[in-house]
C-alpha atoms as a PDB file:
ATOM      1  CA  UNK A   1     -28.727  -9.717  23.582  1.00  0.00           C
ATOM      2  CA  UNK A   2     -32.671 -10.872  23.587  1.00  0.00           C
ATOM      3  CA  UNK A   3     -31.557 -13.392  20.893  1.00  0.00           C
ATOM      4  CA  UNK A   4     -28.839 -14.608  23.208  1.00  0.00           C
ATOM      5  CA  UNK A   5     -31.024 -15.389  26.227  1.00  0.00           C
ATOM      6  CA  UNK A   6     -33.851 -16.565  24.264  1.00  0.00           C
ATOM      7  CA  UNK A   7     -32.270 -19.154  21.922  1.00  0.00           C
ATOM      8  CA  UNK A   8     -31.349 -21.781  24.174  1.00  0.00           C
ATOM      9  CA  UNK A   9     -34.924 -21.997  25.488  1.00  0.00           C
ATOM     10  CA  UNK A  10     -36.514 -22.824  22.195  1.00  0.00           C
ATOM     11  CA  UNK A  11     -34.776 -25.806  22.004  1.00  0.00           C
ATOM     12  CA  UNK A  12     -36.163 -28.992  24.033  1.00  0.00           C
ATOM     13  CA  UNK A  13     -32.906 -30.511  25.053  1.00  0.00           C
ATOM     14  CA  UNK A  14     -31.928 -27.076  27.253  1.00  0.00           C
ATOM     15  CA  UNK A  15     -35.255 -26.827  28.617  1.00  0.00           C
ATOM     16  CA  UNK A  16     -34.914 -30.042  30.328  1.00  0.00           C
ATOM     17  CA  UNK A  17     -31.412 -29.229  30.873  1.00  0.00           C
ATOM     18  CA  UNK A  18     -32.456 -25.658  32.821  1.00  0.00           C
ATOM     19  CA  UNK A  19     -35.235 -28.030  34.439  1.00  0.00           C
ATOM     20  CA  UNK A  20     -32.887 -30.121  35.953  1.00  0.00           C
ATOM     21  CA  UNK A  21     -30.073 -27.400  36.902  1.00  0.00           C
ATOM     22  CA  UNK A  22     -32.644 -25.477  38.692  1.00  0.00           C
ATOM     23  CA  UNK A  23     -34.124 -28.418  40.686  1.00  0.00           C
ATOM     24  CA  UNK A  24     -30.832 -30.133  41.779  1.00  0.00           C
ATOM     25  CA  UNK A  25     -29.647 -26.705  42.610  1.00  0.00           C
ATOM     26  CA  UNK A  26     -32.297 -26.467  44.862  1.00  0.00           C
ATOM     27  CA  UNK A  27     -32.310 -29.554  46.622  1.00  0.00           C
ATOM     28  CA  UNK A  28     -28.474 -29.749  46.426  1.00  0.00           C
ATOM     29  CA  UNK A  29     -28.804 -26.543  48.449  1.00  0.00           C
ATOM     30  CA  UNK A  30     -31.676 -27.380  51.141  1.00  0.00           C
ATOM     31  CA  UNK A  31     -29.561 -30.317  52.317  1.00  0.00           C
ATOM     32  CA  UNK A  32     -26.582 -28.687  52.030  1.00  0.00           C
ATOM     33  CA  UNK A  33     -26.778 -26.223  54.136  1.00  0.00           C
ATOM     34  CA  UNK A  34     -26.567 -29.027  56.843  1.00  0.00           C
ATOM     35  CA  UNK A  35     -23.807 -29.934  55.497  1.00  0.00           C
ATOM     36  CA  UNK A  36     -21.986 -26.675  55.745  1.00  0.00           C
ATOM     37  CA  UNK A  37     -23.870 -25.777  58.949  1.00  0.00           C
ATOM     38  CA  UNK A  38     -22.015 -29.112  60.573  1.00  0.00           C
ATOM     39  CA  UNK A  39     -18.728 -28.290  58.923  1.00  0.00           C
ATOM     40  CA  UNK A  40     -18.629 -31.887  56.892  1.00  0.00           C
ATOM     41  CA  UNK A  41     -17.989 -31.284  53.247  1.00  0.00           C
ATOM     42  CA  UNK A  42     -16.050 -34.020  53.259  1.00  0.00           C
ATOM     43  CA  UNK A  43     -19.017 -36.226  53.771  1.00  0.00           C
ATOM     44  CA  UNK A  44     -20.533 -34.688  50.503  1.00  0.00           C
ATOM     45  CA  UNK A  45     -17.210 -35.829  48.439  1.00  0.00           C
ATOM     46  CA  UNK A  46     -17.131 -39.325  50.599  1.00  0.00           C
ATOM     47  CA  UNK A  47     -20.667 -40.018  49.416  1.00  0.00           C
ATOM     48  CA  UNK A  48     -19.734 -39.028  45.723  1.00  0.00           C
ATOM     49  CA  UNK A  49     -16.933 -41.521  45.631  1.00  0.00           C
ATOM     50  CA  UNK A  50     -19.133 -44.102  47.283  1.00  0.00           C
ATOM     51  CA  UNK A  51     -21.282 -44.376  44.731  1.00  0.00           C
ATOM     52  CA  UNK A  52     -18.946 -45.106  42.440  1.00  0.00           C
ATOM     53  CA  UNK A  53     -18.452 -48.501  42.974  1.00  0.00           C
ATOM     54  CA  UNK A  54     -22.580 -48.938  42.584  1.00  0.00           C
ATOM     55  CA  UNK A  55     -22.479 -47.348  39.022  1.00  0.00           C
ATOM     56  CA  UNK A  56     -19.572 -49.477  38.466  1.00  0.00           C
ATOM     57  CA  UNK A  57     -21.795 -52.710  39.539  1.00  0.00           C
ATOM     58  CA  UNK A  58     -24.597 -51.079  37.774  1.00  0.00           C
ATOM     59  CA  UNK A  59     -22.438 -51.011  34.473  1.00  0.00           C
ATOM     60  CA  UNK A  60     -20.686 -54.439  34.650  1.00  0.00           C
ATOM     61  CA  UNK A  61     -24.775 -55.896  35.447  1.00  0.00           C
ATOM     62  CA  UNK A  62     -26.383 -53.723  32.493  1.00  0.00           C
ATOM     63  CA  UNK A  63     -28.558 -52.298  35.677  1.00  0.00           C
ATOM     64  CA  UNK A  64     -30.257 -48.926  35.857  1.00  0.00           C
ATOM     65  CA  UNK A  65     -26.993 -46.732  37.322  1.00  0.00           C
ATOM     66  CA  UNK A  66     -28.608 -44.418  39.249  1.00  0.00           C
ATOM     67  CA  UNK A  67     -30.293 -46.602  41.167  1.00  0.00           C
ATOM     68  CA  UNK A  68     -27.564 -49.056  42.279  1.00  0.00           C
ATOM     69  CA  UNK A  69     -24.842 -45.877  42.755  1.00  0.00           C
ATOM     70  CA  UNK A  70     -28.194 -44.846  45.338  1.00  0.00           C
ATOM     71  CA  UNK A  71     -27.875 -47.698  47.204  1.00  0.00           C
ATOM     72  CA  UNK A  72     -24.069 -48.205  47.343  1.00  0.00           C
ATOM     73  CA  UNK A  73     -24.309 -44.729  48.575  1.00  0.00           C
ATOM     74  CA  UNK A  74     -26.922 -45.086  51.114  1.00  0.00           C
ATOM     75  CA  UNK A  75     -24.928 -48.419  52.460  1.00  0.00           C
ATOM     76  CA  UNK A  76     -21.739 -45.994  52.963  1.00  0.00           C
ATOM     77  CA  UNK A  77     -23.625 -43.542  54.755  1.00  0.00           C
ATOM     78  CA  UNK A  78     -25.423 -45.711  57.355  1.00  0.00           C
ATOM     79  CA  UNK A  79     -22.064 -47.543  57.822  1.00  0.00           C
ATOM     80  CA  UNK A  80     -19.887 -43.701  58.414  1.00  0.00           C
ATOM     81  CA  UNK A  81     -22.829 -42.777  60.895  1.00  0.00           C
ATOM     82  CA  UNK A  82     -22.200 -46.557  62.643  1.00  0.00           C
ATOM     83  CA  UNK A  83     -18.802 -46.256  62.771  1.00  0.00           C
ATOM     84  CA  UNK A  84     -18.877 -42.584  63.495  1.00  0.00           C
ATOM     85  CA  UNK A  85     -20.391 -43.049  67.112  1.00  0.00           C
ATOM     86  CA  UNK A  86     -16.932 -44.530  68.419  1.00  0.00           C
ATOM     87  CA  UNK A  87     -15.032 -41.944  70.275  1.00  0.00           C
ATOM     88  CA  UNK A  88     -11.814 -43.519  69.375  1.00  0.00           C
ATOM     89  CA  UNK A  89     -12.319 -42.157  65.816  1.00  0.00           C
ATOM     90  CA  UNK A  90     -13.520 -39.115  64.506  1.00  0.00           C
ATOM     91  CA  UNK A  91     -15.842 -38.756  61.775  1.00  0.00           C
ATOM     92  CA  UNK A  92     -13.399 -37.100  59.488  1.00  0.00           C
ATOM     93  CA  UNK A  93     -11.347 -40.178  60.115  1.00  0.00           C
ATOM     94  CA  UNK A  94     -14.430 -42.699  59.355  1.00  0.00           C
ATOM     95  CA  UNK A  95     -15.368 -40.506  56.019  1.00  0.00           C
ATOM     96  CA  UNK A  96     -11.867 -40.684  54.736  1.00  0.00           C
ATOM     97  CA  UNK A  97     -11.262 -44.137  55.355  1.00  0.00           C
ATOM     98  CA  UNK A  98     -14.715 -45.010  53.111  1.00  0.00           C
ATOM     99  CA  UNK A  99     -13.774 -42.150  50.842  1.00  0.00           C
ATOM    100  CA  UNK A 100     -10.855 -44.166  49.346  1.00  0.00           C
ATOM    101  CA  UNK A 101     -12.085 -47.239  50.053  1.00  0.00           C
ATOM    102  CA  UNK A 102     -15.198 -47.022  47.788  1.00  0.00           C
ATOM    103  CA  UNK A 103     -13.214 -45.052  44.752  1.00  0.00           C
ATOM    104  CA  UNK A 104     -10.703 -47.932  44.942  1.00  0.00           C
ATOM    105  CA  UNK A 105     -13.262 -50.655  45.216  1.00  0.00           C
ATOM    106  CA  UNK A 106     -14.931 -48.655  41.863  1.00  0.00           C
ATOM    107  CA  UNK A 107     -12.207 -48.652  39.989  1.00  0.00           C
ATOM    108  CA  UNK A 108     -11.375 -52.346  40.693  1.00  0.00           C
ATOM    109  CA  UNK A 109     -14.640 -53.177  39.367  1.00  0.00           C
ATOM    110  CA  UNK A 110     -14.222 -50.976  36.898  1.00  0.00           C
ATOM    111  CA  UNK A 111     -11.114 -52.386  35.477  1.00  0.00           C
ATOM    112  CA  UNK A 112     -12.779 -55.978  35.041  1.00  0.00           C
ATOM    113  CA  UNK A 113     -14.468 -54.553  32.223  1.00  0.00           C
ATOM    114  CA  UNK A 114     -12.885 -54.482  28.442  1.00  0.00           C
ATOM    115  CA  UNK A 115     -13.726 -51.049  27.942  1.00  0.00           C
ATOM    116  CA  UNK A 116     -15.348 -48.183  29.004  1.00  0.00           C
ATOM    117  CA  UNK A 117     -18.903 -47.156  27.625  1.00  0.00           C
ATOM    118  CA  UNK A 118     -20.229 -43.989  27.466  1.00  0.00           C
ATOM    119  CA  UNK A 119     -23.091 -44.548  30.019  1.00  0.00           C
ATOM    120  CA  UNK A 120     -20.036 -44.670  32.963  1.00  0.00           C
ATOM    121  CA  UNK A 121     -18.265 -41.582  31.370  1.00  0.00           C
ATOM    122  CA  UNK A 122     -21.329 -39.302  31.244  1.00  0.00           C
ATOM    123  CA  UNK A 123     -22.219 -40.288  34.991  1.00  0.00           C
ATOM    124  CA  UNK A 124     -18.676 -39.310  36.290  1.00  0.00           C
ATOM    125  CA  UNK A 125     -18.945 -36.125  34.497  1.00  0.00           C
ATOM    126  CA  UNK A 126     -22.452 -35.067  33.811  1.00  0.00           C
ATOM    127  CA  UNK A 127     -25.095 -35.608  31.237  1.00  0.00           C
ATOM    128  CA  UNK A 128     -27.268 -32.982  31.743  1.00  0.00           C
ATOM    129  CA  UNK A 129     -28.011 -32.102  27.969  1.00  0.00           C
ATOM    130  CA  UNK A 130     -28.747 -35.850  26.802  1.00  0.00           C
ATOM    131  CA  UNK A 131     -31.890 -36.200  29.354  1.00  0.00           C
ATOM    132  CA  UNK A 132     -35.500 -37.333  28.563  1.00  0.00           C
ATOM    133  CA  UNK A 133     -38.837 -36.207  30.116  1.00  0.00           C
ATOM    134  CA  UNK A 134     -38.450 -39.356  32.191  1.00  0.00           C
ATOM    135  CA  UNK A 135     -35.301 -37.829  33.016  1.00  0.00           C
ATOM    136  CA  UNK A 136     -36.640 -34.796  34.710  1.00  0.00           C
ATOM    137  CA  UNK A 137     -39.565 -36.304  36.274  1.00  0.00           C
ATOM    138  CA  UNK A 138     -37.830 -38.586  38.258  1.00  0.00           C
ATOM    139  CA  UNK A 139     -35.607 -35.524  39.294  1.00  0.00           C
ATOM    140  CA  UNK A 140     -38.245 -33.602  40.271  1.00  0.00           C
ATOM    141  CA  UNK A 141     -40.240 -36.926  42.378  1.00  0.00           C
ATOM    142  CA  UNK A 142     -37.124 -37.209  44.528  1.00  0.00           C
ATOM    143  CA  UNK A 143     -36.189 -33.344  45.041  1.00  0.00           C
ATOM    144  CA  UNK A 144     -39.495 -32.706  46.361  1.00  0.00           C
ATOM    145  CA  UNK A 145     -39.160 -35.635  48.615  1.00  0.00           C
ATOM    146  CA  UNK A 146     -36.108 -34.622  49.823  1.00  0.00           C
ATOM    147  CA  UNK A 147     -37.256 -31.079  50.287  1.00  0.00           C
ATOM    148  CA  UNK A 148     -40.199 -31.785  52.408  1.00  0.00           C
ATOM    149  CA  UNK A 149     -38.577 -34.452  54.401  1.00  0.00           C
ATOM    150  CA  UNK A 150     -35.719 -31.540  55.081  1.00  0.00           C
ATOM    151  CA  UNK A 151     -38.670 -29.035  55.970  1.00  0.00           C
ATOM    152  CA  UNK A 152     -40.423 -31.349  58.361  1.00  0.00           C
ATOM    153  CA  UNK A 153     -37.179 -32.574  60.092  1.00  0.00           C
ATOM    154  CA  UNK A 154     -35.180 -29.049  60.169  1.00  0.00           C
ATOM    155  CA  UNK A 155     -35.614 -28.352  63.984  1.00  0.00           C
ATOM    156  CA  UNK A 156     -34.713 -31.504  64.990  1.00  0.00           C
ATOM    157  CA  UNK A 157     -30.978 -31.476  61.853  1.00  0.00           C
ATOM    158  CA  UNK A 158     -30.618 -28.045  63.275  1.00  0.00           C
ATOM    159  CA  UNK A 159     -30.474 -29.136  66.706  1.00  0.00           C
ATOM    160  CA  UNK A 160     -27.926 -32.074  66.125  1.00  0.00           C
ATOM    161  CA  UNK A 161     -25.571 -29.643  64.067  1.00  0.00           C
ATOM    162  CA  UNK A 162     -25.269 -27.053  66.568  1.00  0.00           C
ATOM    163  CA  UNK A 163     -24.590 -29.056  70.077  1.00  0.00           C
ATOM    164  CA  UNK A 164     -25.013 -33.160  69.734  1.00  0.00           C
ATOM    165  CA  UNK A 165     -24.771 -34.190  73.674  1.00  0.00           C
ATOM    166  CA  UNK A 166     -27.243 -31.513  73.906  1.00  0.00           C
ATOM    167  CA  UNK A 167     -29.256 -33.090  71.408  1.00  0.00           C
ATOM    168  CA  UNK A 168     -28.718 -36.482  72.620  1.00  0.00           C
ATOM    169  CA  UNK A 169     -29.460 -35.144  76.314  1.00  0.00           C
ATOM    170  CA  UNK A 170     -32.432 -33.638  75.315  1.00  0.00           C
ATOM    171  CA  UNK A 171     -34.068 -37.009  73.599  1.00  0.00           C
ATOM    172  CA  UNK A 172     -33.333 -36.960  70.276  1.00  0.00           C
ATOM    173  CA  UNK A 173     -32.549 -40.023  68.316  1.00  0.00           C
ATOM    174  CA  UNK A 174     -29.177 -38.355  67.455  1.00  0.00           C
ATOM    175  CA  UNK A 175     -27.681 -41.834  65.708  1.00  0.00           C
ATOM    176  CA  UNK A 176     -30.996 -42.344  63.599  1.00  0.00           C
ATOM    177  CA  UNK A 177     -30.878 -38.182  62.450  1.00  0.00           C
ATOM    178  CA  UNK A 178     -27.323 -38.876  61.534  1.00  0.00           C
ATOM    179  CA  UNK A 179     -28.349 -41.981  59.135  1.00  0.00           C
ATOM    180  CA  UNK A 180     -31.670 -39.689  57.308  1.00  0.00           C
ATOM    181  CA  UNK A 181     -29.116 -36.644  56.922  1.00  0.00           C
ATOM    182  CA  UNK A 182     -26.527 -38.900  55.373  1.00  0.00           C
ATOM    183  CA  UNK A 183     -28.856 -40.782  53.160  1.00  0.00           C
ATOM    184  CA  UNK A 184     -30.335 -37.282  52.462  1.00  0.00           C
ATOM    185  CA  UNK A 185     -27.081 -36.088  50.859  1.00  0.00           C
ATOM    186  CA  UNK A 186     -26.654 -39.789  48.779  1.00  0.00           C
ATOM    187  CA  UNK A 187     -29.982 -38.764  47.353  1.00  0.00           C
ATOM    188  CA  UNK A 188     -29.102 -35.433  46.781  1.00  0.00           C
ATOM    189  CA  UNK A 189     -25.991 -36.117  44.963  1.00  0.00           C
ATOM    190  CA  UNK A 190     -27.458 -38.791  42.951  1.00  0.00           C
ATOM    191  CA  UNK A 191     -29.889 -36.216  41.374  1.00  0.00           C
ATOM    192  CA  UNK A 192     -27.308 -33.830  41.211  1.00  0.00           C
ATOM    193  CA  UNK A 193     -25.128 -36.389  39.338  1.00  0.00           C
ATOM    194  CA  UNK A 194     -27.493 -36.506  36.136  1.00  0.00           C
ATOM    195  CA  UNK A 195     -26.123 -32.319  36.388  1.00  0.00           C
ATOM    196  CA  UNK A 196     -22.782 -32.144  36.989  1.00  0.00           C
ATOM    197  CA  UNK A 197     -21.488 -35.883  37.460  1.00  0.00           C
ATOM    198  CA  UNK A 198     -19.976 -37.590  39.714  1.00  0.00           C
ATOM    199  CA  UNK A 199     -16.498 -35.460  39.997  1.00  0.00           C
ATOM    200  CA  UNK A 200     -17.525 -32.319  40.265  1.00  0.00           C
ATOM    201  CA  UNK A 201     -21.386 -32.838  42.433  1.00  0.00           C
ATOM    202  CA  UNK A 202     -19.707 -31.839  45.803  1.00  0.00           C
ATOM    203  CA  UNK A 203     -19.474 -27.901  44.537  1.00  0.00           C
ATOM    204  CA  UNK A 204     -23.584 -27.819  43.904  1.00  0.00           C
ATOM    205  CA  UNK A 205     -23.676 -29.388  46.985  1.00  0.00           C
ATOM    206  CA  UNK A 206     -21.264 -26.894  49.116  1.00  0.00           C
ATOM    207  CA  UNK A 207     -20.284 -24.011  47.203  1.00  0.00           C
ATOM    208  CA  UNK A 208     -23.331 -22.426  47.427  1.00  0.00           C
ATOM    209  CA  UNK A 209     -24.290 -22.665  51.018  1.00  0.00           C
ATOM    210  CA  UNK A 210     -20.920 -21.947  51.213  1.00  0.00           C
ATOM    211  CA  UNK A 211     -20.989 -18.532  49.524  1.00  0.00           C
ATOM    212  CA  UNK A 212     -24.309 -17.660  51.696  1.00  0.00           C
ATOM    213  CA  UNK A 213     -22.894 -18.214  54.669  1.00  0.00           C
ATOM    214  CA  UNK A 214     -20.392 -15.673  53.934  1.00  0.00           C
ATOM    215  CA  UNK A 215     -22.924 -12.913  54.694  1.00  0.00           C
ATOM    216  CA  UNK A 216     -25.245 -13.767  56.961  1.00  0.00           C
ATOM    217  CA  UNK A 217     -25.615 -16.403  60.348  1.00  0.00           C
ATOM    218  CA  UNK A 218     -29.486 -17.392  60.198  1.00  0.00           C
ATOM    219  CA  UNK A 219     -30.188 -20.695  58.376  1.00  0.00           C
ATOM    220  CA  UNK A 220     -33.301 -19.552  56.985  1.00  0.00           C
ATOM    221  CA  UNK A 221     -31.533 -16.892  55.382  1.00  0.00           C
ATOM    222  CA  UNK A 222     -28.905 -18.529  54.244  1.00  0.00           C
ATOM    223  CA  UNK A 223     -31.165 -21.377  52.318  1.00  0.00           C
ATOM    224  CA  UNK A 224     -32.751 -18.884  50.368  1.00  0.00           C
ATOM    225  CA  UNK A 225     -29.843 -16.892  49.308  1.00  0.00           C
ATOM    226  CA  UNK A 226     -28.149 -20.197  48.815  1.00  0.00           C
ATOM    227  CA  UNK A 227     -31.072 -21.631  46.576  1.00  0.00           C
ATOM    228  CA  UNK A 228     -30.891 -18.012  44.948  1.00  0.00           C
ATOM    229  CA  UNK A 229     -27.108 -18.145  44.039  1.00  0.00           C
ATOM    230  CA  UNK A 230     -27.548 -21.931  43.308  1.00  0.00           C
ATOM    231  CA  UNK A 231     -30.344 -21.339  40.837  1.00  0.00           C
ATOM    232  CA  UNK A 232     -28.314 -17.873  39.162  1.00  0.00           C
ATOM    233  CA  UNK A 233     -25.294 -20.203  38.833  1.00  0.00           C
ATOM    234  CA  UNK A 234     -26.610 -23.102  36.612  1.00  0.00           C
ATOM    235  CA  UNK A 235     -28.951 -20.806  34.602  1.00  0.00           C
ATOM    236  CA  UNK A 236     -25.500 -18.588  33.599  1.00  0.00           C
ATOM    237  CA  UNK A 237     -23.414 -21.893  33.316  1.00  0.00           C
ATOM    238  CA  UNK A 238     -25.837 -23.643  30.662  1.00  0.00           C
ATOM    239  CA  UNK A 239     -26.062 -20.066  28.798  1.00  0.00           C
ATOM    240  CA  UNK A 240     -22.155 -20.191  28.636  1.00  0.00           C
ATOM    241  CA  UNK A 241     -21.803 -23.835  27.940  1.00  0.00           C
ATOM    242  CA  UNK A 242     -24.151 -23.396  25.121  1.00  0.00           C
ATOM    243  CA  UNK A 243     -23.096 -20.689  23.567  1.00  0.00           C
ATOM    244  CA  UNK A 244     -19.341 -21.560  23.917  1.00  0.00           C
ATOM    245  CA  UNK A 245     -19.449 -24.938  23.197  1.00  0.00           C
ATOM    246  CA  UNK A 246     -17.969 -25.569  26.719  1.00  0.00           C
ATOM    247  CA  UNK A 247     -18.995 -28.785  29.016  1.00  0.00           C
ATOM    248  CA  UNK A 248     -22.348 -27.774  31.260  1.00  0.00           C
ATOM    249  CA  UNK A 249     -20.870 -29.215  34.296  1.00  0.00           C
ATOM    250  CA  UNK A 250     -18.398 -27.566  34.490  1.00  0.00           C
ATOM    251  CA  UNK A 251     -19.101 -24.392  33.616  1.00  0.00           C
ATOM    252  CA  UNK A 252     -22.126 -24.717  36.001  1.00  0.00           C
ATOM    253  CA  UNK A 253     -19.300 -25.618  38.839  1.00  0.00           C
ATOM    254  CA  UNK A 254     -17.166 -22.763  37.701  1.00  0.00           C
ATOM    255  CA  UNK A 255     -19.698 -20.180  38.051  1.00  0.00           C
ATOM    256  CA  UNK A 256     -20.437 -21.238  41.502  1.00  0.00           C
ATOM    257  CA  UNK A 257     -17.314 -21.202  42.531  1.00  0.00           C
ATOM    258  CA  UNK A 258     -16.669 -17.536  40.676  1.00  0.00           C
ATOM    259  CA  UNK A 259     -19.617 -16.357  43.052  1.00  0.00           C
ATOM    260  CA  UNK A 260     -18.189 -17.626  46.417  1.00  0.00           C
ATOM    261  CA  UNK A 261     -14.390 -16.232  45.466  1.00  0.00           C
ATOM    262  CA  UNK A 262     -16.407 -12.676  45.097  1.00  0.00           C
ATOM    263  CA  UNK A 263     -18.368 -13.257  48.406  1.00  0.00           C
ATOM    264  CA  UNK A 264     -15.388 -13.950  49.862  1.00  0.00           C
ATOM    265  CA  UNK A 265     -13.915 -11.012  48.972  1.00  0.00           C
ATOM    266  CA  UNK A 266     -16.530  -8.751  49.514  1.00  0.00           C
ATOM    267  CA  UNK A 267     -19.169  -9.856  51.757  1.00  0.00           C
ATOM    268  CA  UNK A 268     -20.366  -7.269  54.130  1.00  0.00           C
ATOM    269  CA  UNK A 269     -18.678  -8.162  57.505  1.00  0.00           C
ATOM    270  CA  UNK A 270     -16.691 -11.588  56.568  1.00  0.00           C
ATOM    271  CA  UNK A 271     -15.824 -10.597  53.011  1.00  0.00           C
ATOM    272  CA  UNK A 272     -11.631 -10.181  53.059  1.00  0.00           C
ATOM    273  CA  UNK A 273     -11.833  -6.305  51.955  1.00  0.00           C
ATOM    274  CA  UNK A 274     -14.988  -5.552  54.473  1.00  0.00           C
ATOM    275  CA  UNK A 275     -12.441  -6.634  57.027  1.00  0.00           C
ATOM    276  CA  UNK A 276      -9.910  -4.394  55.400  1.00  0.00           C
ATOM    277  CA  UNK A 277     -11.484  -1.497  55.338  1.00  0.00           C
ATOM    278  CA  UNK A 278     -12.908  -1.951  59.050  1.00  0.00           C
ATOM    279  CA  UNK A 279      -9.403  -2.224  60.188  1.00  0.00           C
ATOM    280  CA  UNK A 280      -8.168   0.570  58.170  1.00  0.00           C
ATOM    281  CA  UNK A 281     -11.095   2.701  59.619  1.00  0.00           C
ATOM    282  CA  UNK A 282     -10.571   2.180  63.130  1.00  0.00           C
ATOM    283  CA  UNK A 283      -6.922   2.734  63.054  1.00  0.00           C
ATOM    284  CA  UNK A 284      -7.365   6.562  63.154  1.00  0.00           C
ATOM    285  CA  UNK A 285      -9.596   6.429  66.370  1.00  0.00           C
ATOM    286  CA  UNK A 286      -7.230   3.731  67.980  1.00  0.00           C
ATOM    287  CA  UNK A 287      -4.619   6.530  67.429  1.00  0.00           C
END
């Protein structure tokens, strides 16, 4: 069993690999919690998509991919908080009209191309064991940028989430909160992609601030029990990818999601048998 744990650490490609895991968990999960707190996952998986077509410019230019899926992400975002402020549309409605949009405009680009390289296929799915030092330095520049920037604007996020025209009522540039939280999550996801890709990056970016909320209302709390679960999660995925020869990403995703199927079942208060057995116990005093 000591051999088991122990193994995958000696080697220098999982080190960076747990490196990375456990700092895009973390971010994933500081700026998710907005998300979830807001109730616009689908934001997370419009952003995904809408980097696509940047990594697909990236690829057809030869150009760092990372960096031009950021800013095809970042342009989505400001334009879904533009459009968003209409009343005549909804923001579901704005994020699903870019969501397809930017996948389709990808995979136009895409198909220009002769082939496919294995620079574009790693990015949609993940590349988390083939990363240098450079790698995980960059990951860890950005995370803690986007952590502190989350830290020093929390009251004001919080504030829009719960009650907008209150917000906006109250002073705060609601519009130009909406842009930094939606560029937020681009940069998020983009360090998350190097992790789990480009598919699968809205679970690290949900399910576990998903799975905290299940047990508890404060935000506070439910960061640090996200960031907890997060963390757990992509440790025990990368043991089980490694020592089952199974794809990190996934795994990583699969674990997550294994964790909020339990906490949905049996979360103290919300969990599905909780519930059960609180209606089971107070049928006999009803009576």
């Amino acid at each position: 069993m000591i051999e088991w744990l122990t193994e995958p650490w000696q080697l220098a490609f999982m080190q960076r690999a747990f490196a990375v895991a456990l700092i895009s968990a973390v971010v994933c999960v500081v700026v998710g919690a907005f998300v979830v707190l807001r109730g616009m996952a689908f934001i997370g998986d419009a952003v995904a998509h809408a980097v696509f077509p940047g990594v697909a410019v990236g690829f057809v230019l030869h150009a760092n991919l990372s960096l031009t899926g950021a800013a095809a992400g970042i342009i989505t975002a400001v334009a879904i908080a533009l459009i968003s402020q209409t009343r005549r549309l909804n923001e579901d409605t704005v994020i699903g009209i870019f969501w397809a949009g930017s996948f389709g405009l990808g995979i136009v680009i895409v198909s220009t191309q002769d082939a496919y390289t294995g620079d574009l296929t790693s990015f949609l799915f993940g590349q988390i064991l083939a990363l240098g030092d450079g790698d995980v330095i960059a990951v860890a520049v950005v995370g803690a940028v986007l952590v502190a920037l989350t830290f020093l604007l929390r009251r004001q996020l919080i504030a829009v989430s719960l009650d907008r025209e209150t917000a906006k009522a109250s002073g705060l540039p609601v519009l130009v909160l909406d842009m930094v939280l939606y560029a937020m999550v681009t940069a998020a996801i983009v360090v998350a992609l190097q992790a789990v890709g480009n598919v699968l990056v809205l679970a690290l970016l949900v399910t576990p601030a998903a799975t905290a909320r299940m047990g508890t209302e404060r935000l506070g709390t439910m960061t640090a029990v996200a960031c907890v679960l997060a963390a757990f999660g992509s440790i025990a995925g990368l043991y089980i990818s490694y020592h089952y020869n199974l794809a990190a990403g996934g795994m990583i995703v699969l674990v997550l999601t294994g964790m909020f199927l339990l906490a949905w079942l049996a979360a103290p208060k919300h969990g599905l048998l909780w519930k059960r057995r609180s209606k089971e116990a107070a049928a006999p005093a009803a009576q």
